[in-house]
C-alpha atoms as a PDB file:
ATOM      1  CA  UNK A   1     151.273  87.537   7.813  1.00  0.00           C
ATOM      2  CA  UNK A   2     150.883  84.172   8.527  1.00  0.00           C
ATOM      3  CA  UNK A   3     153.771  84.099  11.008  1.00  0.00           C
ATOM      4  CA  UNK A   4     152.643  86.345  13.316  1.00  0.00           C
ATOM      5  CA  UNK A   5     149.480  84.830  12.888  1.00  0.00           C
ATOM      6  CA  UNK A   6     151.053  81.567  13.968  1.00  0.00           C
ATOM      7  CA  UNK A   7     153.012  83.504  16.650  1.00  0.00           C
ATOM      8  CA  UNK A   8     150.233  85.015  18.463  1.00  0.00           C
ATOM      9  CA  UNK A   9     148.541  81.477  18.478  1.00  0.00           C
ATOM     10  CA  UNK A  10     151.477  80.175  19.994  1.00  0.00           C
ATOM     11  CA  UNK A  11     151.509  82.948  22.404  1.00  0.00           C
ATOM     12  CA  UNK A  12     147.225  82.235  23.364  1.00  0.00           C
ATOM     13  CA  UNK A  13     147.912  78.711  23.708  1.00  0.00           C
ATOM     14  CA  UNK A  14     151.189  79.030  25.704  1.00  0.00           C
ATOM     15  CA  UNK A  15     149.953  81.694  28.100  1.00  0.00           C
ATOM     16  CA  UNK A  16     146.590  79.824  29.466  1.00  0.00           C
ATOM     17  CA  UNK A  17     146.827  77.446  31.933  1.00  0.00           C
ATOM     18  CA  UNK A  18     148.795  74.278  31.894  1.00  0.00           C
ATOM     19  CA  UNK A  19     146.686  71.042  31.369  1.00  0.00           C
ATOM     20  CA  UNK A  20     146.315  69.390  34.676  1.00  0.00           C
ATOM     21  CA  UNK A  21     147.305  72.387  36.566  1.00  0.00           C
ATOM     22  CA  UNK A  22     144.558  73.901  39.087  1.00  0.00           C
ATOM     23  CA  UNK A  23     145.130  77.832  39.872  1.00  0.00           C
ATOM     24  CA  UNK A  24     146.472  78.138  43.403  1.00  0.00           C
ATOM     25  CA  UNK A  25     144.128  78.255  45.975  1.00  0.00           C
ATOM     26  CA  UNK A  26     144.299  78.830  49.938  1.00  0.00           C
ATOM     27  CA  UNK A  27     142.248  78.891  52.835  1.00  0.00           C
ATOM     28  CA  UNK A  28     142.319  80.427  56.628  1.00  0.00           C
ATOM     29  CA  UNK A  29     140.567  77.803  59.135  1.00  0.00           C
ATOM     30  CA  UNK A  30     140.747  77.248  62.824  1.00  0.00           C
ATOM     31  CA  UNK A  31     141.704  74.476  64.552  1.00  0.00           C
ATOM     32  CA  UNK A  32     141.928  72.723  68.199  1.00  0.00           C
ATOM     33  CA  UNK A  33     143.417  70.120  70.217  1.00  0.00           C
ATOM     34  CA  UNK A  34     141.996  69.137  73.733  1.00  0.00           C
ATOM     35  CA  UNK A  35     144.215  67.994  76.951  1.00  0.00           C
ATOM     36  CA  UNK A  36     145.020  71.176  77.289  1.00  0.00           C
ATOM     37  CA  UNK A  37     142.746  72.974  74.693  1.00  0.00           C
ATOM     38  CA  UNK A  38     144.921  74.685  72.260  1.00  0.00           C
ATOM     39  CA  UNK A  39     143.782  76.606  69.538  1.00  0.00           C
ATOM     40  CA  UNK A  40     144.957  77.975  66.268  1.00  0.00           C
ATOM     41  CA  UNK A  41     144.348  80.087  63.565  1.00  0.00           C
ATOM     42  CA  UNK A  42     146.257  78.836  59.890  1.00  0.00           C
ATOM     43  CA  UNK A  43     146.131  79.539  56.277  1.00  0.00           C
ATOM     44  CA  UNK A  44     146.523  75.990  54.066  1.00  0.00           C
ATOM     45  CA  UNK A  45     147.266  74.869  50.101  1.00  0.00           C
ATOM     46  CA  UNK A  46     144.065  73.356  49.371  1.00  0.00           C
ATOM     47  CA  UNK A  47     143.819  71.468  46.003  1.00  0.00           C
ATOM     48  CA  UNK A  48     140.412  72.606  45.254  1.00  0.00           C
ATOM     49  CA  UNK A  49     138.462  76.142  45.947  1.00  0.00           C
ATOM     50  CA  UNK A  50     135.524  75.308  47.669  1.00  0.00           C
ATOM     51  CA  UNK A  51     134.983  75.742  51.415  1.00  0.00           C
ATOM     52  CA  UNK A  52     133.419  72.103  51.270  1.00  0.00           C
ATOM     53  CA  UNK A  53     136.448  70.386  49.437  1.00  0.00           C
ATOM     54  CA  UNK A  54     138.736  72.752  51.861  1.00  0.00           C
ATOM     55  CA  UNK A  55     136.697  71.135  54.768  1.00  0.00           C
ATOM     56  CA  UNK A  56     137.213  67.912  53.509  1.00  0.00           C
ATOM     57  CA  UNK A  57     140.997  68.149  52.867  1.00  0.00           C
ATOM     58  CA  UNK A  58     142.255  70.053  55.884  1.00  0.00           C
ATOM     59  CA  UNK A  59     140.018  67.848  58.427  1.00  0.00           C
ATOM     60  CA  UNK A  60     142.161  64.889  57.298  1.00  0.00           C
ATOM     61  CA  UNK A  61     145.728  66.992  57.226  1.00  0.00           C
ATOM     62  CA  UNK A  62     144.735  68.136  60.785  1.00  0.00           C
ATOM     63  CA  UNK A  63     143.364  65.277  62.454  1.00  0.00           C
ATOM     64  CA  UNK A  64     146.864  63.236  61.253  1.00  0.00           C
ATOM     65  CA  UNK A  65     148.792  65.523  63.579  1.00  0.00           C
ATOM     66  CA  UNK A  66     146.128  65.416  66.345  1.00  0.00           C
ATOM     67  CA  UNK A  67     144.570  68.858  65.796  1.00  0.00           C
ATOM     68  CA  UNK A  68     140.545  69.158  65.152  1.00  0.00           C
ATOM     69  CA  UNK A  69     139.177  71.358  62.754  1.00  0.00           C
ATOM     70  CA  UNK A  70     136.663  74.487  64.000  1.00  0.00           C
ATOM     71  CA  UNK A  71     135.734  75.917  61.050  1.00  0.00           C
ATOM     72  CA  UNK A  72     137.109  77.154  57.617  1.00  0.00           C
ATOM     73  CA  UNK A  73     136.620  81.243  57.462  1.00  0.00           C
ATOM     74  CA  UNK A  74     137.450  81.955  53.635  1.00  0.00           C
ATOM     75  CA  UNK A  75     138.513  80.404  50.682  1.00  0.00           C
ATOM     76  CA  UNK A  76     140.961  82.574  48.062  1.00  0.00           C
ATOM     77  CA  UNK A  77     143.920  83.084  45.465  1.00  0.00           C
ATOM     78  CA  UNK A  78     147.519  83.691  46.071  1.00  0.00           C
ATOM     79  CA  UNK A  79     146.320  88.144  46.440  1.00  0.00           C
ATOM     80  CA  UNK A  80     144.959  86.775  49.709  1.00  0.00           C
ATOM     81  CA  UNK A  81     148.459  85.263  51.321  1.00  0.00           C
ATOM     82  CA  UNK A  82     150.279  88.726  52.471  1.00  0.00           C
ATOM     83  CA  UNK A  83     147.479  89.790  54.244  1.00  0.00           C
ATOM     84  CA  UNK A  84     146.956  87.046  56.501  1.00  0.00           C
ATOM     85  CA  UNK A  85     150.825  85.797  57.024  1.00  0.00           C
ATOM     86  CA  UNK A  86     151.293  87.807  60.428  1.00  0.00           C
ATOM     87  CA  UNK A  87     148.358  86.518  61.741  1.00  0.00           C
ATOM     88  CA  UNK A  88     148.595  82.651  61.121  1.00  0.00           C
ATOM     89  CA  UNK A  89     152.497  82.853  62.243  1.00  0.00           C
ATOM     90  CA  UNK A  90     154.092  79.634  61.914  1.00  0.00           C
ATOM     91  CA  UNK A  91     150.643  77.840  60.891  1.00  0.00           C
ATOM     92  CA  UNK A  92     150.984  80.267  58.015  1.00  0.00           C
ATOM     93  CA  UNK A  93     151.080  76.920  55.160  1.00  0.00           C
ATOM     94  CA  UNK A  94     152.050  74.331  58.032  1.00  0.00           C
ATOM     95  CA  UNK A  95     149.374  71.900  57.303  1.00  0.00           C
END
């Protein structure tokens, strides 16, 4: 009895989350650039799920490659990536 006790533990403890390891997290934004205006609509890794931390982050990714960031539309987990591939084309996880 106490083995499977001790398995199952094993099993709780190995199953959870890893220590130091965030659950993935994305976000859909748009973007600019002036001289000519360009625009574009992306999905991003963000290291923290928050529309204010995914503010934060992707302003600096964008503005390092010259682009300005409009606005970030949603905030979600890994479920939301399929969905929005097609549309963000080859912005889909760029920055």
């Amino acid at each position: 009895m106490r083995h499977i006790l001790l398995t199952f533990t094993l099993i709780a403890l190995t199953a959870g989350a890893k220590p130091g390891h965030a659950a993935e997290c994305y976000a859909d934004y748009k973007a600019k650039q002036d001289d000519p205006l360009r625009l574009h609509y992306g999905v991003a890794e963000i290291s923290q799920c928050s529309v204010q931390a995914a503010e934060a982050e992707l302003s600096a990714r964008l503005a390092a490659q010259g682009w300005t960031l409009l606005n970030v539309m949603s905030v979600f987990d890994q479920s939301g990536l399929a969905e929005r591939k097609e549309s963000a084309g080859r912005n889909y996880l760029r920055f």
